[in-house]
Each structure stands twice: as structure tokens, then as C-alpha cells.
Protein backbone atom coordinates (compact mmCIF):
# COMPACT_ATOMS: atom_id res chain seq x y z
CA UNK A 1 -22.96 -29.59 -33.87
CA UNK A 2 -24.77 -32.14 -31.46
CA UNK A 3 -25.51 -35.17 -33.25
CA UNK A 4 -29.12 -36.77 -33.39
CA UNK A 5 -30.89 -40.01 -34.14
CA UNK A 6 -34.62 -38.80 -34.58
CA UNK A 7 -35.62 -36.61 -31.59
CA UNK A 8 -34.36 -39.49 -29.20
CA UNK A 9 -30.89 -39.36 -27.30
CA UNK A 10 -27.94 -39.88 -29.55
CA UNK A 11 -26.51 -36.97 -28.78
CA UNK A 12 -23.04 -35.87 -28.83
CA UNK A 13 -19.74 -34.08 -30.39
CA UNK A 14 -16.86 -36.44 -28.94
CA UNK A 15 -15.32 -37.52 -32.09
CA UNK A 16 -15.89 -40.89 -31.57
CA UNK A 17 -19.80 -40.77 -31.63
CA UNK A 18 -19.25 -38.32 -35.09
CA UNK A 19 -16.95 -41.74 -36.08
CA UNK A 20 -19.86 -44.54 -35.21
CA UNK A 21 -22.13 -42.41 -36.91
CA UNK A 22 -20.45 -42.25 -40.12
CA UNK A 23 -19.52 -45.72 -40.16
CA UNK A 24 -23.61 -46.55 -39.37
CA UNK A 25 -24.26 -44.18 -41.91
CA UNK A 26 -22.03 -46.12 -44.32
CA UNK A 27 -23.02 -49.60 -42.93
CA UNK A 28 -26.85 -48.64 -43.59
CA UNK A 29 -26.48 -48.94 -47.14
CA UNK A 30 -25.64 -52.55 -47.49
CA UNK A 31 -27.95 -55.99 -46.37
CA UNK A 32 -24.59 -57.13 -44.00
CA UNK A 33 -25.87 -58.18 -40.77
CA UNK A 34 -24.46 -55.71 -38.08
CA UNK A 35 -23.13 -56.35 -34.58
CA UNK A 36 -22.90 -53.37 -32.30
CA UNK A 37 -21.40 -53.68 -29.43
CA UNK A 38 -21.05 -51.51 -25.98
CA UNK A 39 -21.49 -51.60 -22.14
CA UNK A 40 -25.06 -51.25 -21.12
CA UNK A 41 -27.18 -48.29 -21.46
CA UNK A 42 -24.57 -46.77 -24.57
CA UNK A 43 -27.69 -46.88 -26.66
CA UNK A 44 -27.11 -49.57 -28.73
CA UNK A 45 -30.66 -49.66 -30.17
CA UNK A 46 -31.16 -46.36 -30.96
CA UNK A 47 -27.88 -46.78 -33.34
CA UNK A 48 -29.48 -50.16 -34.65
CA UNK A 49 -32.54 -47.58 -35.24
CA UNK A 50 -30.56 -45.21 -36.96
CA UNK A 51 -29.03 -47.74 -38.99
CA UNK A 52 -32.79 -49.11 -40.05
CA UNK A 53 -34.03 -45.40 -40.65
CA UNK A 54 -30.73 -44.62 -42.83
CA UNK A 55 -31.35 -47.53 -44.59
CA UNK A 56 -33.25 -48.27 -47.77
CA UNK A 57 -35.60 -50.84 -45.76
CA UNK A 58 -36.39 -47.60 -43.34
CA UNK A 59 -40.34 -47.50 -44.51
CA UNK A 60 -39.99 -50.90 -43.32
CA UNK A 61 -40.60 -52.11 -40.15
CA UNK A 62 -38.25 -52.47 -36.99
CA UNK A 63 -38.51 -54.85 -35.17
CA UNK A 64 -36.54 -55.20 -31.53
CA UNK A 65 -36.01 -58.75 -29.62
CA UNK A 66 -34.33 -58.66 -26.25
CA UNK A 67 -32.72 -62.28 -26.09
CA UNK A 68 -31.65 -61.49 -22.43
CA UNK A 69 -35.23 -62.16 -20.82
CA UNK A 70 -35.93 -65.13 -24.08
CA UNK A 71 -36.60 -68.38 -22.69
CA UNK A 72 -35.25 -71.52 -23.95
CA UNK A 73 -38.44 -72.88 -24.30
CA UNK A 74 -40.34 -70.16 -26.16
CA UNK A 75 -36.96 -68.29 -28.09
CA UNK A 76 -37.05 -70.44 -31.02
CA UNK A 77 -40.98 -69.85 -31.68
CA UNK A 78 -40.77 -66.32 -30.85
CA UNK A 79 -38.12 -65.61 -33.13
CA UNK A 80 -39.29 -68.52 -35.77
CA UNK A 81 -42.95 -68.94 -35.11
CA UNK A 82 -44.48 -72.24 -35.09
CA UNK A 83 -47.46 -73.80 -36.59
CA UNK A 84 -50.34 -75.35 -35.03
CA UNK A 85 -49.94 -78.48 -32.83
CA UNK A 86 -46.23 -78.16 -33.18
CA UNK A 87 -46.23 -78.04 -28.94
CA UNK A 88 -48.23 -78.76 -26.28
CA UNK A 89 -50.07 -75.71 -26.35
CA UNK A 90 -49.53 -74.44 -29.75
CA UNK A 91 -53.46 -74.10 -30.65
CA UNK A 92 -52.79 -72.02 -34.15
CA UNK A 93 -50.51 -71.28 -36.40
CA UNK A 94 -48.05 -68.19 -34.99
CA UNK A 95 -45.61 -65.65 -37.31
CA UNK A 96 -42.50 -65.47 -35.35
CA UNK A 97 -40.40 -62.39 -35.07
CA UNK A 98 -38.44 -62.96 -38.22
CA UNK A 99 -41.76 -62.97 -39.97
CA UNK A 100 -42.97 -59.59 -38.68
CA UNK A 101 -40.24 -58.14 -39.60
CA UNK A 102 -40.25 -58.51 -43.05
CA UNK A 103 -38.90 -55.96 -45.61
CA UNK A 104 -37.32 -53.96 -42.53
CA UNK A 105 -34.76 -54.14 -39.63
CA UNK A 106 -34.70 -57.17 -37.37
CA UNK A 107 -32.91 -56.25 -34.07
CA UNK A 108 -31.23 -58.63 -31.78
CA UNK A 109 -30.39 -57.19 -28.58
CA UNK A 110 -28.05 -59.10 -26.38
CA UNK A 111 -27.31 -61.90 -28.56
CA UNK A 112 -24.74 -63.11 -26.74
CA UNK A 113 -26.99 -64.42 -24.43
CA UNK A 114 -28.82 -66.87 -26.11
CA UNK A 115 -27.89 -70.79 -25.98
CA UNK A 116 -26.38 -72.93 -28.41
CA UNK A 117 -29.69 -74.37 -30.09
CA UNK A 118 -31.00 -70.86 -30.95
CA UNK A 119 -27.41 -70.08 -32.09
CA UNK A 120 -27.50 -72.54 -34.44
CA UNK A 121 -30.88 -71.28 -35.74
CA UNK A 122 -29.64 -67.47 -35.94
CA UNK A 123 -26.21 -69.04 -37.93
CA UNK A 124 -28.03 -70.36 -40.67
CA UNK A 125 -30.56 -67.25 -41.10
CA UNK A 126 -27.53 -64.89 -40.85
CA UNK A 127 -25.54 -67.16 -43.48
CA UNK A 128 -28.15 -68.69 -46.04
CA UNK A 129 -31.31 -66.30 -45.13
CA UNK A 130 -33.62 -68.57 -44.14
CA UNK A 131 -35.41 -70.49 -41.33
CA UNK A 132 -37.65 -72.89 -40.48
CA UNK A 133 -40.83 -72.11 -37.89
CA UNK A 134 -41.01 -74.86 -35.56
CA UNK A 135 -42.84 -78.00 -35.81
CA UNK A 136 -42.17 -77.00 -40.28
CA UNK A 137 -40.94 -79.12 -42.59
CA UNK A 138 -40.17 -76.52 -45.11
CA UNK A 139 -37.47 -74.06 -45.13
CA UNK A 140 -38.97 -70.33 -45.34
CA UNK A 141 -37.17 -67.43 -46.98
CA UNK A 142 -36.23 -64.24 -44.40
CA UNK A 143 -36.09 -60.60 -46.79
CA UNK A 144 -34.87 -58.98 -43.40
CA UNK A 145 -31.77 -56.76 -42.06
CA UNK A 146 -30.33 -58.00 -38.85
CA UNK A 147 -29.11 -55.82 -36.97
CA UNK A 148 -27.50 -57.47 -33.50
CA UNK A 149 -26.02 -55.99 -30.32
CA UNK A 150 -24.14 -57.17 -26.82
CA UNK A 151 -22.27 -56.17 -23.88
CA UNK A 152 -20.74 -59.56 -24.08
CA UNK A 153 -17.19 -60.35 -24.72
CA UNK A 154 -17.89 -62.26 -27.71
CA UNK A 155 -14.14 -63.56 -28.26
CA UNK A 156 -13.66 -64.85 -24.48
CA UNK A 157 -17.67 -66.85 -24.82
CA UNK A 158 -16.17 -68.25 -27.80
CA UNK A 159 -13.27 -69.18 -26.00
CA UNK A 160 -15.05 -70.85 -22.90
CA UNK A 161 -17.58 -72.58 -25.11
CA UNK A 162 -20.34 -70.47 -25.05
CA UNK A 163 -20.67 -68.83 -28.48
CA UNK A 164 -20.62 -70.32 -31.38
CA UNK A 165 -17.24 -69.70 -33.37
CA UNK A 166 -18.90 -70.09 -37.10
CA UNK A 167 -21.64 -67.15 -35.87
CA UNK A 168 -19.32 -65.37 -34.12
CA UNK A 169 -17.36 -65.03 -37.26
CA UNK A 170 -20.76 -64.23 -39.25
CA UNK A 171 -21.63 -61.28 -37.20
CA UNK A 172 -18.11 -59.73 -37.17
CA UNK A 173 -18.36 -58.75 -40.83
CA UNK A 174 -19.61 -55.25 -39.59
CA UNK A 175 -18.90 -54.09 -36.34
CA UNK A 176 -19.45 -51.00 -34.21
CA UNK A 177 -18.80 -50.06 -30.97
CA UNK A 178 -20.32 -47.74 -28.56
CA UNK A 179 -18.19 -46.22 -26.06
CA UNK A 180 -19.18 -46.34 -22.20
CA UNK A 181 -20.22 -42.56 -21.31
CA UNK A 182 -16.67 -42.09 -18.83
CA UNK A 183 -15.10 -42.15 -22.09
CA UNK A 184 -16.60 -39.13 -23.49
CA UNK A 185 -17.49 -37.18 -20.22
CA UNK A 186 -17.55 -33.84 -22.54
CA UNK A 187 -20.89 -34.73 -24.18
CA UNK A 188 -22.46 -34.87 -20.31
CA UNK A 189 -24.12 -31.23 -20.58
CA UNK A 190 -25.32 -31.46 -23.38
CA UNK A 191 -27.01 -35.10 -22.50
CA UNK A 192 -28.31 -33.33 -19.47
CA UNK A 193 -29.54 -30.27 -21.09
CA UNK A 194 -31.56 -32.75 -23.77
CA UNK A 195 -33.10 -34.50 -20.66
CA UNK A 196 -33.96 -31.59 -19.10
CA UNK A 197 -36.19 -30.17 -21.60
CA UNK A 198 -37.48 -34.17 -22.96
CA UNK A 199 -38.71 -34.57 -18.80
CA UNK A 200 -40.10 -31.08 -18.57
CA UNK A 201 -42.65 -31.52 -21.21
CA UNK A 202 -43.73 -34.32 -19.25
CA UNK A 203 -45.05 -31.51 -17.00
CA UNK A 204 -42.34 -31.70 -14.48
CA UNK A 205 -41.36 -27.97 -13.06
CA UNK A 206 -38.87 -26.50 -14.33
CA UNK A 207 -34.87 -26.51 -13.03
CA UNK A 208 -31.80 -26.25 -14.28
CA UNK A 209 -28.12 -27.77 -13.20
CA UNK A 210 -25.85 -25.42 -10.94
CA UNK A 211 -22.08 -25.48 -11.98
CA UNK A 212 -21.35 -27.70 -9.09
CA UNK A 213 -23.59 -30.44 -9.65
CA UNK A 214 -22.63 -30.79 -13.52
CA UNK A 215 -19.30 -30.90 -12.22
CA UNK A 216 -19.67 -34.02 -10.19
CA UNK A 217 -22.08 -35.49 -13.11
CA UNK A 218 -19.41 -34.82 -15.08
CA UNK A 219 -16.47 -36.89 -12.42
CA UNK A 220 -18.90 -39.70 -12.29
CA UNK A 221 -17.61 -42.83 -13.83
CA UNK A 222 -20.98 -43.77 -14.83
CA UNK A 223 -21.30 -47.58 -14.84
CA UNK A 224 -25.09 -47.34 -16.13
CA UNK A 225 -23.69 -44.99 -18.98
CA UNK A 226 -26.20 -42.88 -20.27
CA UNK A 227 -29.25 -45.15 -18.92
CA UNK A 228 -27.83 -44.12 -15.86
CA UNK A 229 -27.72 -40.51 -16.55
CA UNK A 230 -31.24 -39.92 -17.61
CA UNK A 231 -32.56 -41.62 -14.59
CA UNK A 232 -30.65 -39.22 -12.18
CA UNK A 233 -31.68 -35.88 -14.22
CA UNK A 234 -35.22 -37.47 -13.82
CA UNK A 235 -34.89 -38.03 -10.04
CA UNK A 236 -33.13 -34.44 -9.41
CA UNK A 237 -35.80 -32.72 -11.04
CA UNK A 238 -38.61 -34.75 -9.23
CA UNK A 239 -37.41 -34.46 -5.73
CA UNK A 240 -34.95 -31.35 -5.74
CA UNK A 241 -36.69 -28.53 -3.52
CA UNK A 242 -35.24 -25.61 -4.92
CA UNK A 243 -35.18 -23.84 -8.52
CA UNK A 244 -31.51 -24.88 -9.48
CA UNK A 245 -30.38 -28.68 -9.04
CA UNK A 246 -27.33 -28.63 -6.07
CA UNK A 247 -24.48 -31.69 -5.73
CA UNK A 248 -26.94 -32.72 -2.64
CA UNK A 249 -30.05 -33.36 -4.89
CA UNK A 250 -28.12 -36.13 -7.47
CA UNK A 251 -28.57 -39.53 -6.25
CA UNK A 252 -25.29 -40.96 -7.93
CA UNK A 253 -25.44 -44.86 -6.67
CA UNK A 254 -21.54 -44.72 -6.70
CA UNK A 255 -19.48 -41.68 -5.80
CA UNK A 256 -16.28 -40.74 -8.01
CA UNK A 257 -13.45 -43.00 -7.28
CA UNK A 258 -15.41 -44.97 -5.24
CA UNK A 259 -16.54 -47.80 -7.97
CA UNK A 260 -13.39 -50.40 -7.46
CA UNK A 261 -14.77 -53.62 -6.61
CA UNK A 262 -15.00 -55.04 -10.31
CA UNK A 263 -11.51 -53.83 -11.02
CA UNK A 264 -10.42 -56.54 -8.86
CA UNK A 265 -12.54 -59.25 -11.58
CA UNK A 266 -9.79 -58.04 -14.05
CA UNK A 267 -6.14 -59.33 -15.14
CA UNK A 268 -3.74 -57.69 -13.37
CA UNK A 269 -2.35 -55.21 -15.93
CA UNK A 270 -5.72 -54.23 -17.10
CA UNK A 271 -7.12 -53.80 -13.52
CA UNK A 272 -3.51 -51.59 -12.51
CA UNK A 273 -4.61 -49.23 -15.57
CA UNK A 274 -8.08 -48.61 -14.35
CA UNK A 275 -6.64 -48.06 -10.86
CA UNK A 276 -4.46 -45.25 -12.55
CA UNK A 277 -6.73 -43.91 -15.28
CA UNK A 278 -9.61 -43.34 -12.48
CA UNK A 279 -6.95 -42.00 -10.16
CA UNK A 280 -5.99 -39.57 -13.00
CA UNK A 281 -9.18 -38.49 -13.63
CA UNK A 282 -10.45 -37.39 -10.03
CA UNK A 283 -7.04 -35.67 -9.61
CA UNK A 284 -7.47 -33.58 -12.58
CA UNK A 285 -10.91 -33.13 -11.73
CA UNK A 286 -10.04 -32.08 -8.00
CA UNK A 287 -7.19 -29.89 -9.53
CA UNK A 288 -8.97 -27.68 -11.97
CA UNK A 289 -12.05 -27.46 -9.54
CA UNK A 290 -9.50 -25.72 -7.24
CA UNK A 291 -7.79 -23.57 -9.79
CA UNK A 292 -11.70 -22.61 -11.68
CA UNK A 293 -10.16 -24.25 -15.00
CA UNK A 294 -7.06 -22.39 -14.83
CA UNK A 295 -4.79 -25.11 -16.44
CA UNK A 296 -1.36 -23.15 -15.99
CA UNK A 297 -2.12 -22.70 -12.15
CA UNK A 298 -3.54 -26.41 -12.07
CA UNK A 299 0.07 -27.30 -13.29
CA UNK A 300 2.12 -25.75 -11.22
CA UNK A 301 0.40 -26.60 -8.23
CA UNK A 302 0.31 -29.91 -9.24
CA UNK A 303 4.35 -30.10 -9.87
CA UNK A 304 4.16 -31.09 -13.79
CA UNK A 305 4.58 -29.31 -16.56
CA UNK A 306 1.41 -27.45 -18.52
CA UNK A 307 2.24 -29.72 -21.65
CA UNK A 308 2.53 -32.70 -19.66
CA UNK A 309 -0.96 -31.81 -17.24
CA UNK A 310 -3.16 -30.91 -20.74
CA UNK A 311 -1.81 -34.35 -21.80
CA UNK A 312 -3.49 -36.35 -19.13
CA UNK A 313 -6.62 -33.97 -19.81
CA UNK A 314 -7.01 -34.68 -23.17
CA UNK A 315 -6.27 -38.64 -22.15
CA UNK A 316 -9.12 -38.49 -20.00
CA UNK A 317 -11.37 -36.21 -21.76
CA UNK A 318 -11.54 -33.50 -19.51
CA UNK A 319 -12.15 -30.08 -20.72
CA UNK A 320 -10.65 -26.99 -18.16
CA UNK A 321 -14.25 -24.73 -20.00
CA UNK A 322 -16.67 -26.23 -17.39
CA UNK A 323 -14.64 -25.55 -14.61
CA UNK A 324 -14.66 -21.79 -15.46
CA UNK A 325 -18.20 -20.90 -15.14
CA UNK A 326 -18.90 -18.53 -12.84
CA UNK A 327 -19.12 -20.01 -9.44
């Protein structure tokens, strides 16, 4: 059964959304700050939101903070607050985001992003539970969950200097990841089919996917992940002229096979794998679009053995079903 957070877009049945789920569902129940991490656009904060909502603070508030776009010079007051005449500027007293957010969920997108100062800050909120608004003399209690999230390799900013180590080992008590939508290309129609009917009762006319085109949604390596997604169904169904959505109305940035140019930013041996798991995958996907899904045929023509070929499928989480739909 497709998995939901609300009516929004968690929606899946790879196993290892079923597996984040549980664990969230698990990691809800205690006050352990939570670090979720994921490539961009996995929808990190709709799991911090299911977290919050599964939680016993859920008639509490939630509270999001995107430390990507937080400034050095206002992050500390807009997550502390600060009191009056504490800046030049500062003409009242203001509650900072740790404030509002009392009782309920504190979320901390992109964390890795912010600078050492502000680190500092978090680490003693996360460890002892309290803060200090700025230009206070007084320590303030914090009754809030934090819930934090980045696409960051936190262990390499740690490593150059970036992070610091004593938060970085604060956060890591519970951790989740999110995996990047190329990893679980079988949940794709059924992402589609939810966007579909969530843009059409925005009053857009109604279409629906031929086999082709969820086909090549379906061999995209999606580097926006599910982000990404939505905004193509979106555009399809805006500018596509006829009633059914065709291969020539998706407006895919990068074409299957064609995204290689940050392979090269990684070490060897990790770059030579991505080379081989994306050759892999448009093979297959080339194969079984020939054959219509038949996965015996696909084998033979392809020289291997049907044990060996369903092997690489299930590596690559390719299904031969959408390839037999009536063409």
C-alpha cells in the first residue's frame, strides 16, 4: 500500500521508504534531536513533519528554519531572538525561532550550512536545552524537539574544518536517510499519478501519462529527486497540446545517461561505479523497452543468463511490469 505523510507527497512502496518510516515512526516517540539526511528535493521536511505529527508534541507547533538563505548577521537573533537595544536596530524586544516553537517541533533545514558561531549556539541547545537571546544575560530554557536535516556530507565538513565535531556527534544520535529518487525508480507512477490529480484540482485540464513518457520518467536519473519530478508533471500538463502527455511534452533538463559531469568531482572508484551503475541502468532500460518487458527474450538477446539479467534489475530497481503495457 502507498505510504502517506498527511495528504502531502510521501508516497511510496520501495522498501526502503516502508524502512524510514518505521524508524520515524519509532524515533517520534522520544525528545532525541533527529538528523535526516538526503540529496535535495527527497523530502526531508515532510519526514521531519511526520516525525512532529507522530509525535506526542504533534498539537504543538512546527516550526521550519532554512539555515541555507540565514545570514550571519541576523541567524543568531532569528533563531535566539534578541531584546531591545541589543543591535543597532533592535527597537523591541523579539522571540526568536526557538521561542515560537515551544511545546512542538523545531526544524532545521540545511544545518550544515551554518557557520561556526551559530554552531556553537545550536551545540549547547541540542546538549543542555537552553539558549540565550542575544544582547541576554540570562540563560532561557528551550521545551522544543529538534528535528535537523542536510544534503551535506557531515563527516568530510568535519574533516575540512567546517562542522563542528562535538555537534556533529550530538546530532548523530538519531539518524535517517532519504534516498535520492534513481534509487527507487519503481515508486515514479505512483508519484506521478499523486501529482496528477494534486495539479488538476488546481483547475488545470485534465491528462494523463502515455506508456512512453512514464518510461523515460522512469530512466531519468533525476538529480532534483522528487522536487524535480513534480515540477515536470506540472509543466507537461500546462503546456502539452494533446489529451495524453507524449516523451516530446517532458522537459527533463538532463536526458538519461547524459548527467556525467559531476561524476568526474568523485574519487576514482566511486566515480567508475556510477559510470557502470548508470550504464547498467539505460541498458536494461533500452533492453526491456525492445523486448515489451519480456525478461527471458531481454536475456538472450542480451548474451547473459535470465538469473544473471533479473540480477542487475533488481540492483537497479527496475521492474520488467511497466514495460508491458500495451503499447
Amino acid at each position: 500500500m502507498a505510504q502517506y505523510i498527511r495528504d502531502r507527497m510521501m508516497i511510496g512502496e520501495h522498501h526502503a521508504i516502508h524502512e524510514v518510516q518505521r524508524l520515524a515512526r519509532r524515533a517520534a516517540r522520544c525528545h532525541l534531536p533527529v538528523l535526516i539526511t538526503g540529496e535535495t528535493g527527497t523530502g526531508k521536511e515532510l519526514l521531519a513533519d511526520f516525525i512532529h505529527r507522530n509525535s506526542f508534541r504533534s498539537e504543538g507547533p512546527f516550526v521550519t528554519v532554512d539555515c541555507g538563505v540565514l545570514t550571519r548577521e541576523v541567524a543568531r537573533s532569528e533563531l535566539f531572538g534578541h531584546l531591545r537595544g541589543a543591535f543597532t536596530g533592535a527597537l523591541e524586544t523579539r522571540q526568536g525561532l526557538v521561542k515560537i516553537a515551544q511545546g512542538g517541533t523545531l526544524f532545521l533545514d540545511e544545518v550544515g550550512e551554518l557557520d561556526n558561531e551559530l554552531q556553537q549556539y545550536l551545540s549547547r541547545l541540542v546538549q543542555e536545552g537552553e539558549f540565550r537571546p542575544l544582547g541576554g544575560a540570562k540563560m532561557q530554557k528551550a521545551n522544543v524537539r529538534l528535528v535537523m536535516a542536510t544534503h551535506r556530507d557531515l563527516d568530510q565538513r568535519v574533516s575540512e574544518g567546517a562542522f563542528r565535531k562535538d555537534l556533529f556527534y550530538r546530532l548523530h544520535v538519531i539518524s535517517l536517510h532519504l534516498p535520492p529518487l534513481r534509487h527507487r525508480r519503481s515508486d515514479i507512477p505512483l508519484l506521478v499519478a499523486h501529482f496528477l490529480e494534486r495539479f488538476q484540482r488546481t483547475g488545470i485540464s485534465k491528462r494523463e501519462f502515455s506508456d512512453d513518457a512514464l518510461r523515460v520518467l522512469e530512466a531519468h536519473d533525476w538529480p532534483g529527486n522528487i522536487r524535480e519530478l513534480a515540477h515536470v508533471v506540472a509543466q507537461a500538463l500546462v503546456f502539452a497540446e494533446g489529451a495524453r502527455i507524449e516523451p516530446k511534452d517532458l522537459s527533463l533538463s538532463v536526458k538519461p545517461s547524459e548527467d556525467v559531469g559531476e561524476i568526474y568531482g568523485l574519487p576514482y572508484k566511486e566515480a567508475r561505479q556510477e559510470s557502470l551503475n548508470r550504464f547498467t541502468r539505460e541498458y536494461l532500460h533500452r533492453t526491456l523497452l525492445k523486448t515489451r518487458g519480456n525478461v527471458s527474450q531481454a536475456a538472450r538477446e542480451s548474451g547473459i543468463g535470465r538469473q544473471y539479467f533479473q540480477l542487475r534489475m533488481a540492483e537497479q530497481d527496475i521492474r520488467a511490469e511497466p514495460y508491458r503495457r500495451k503499447q
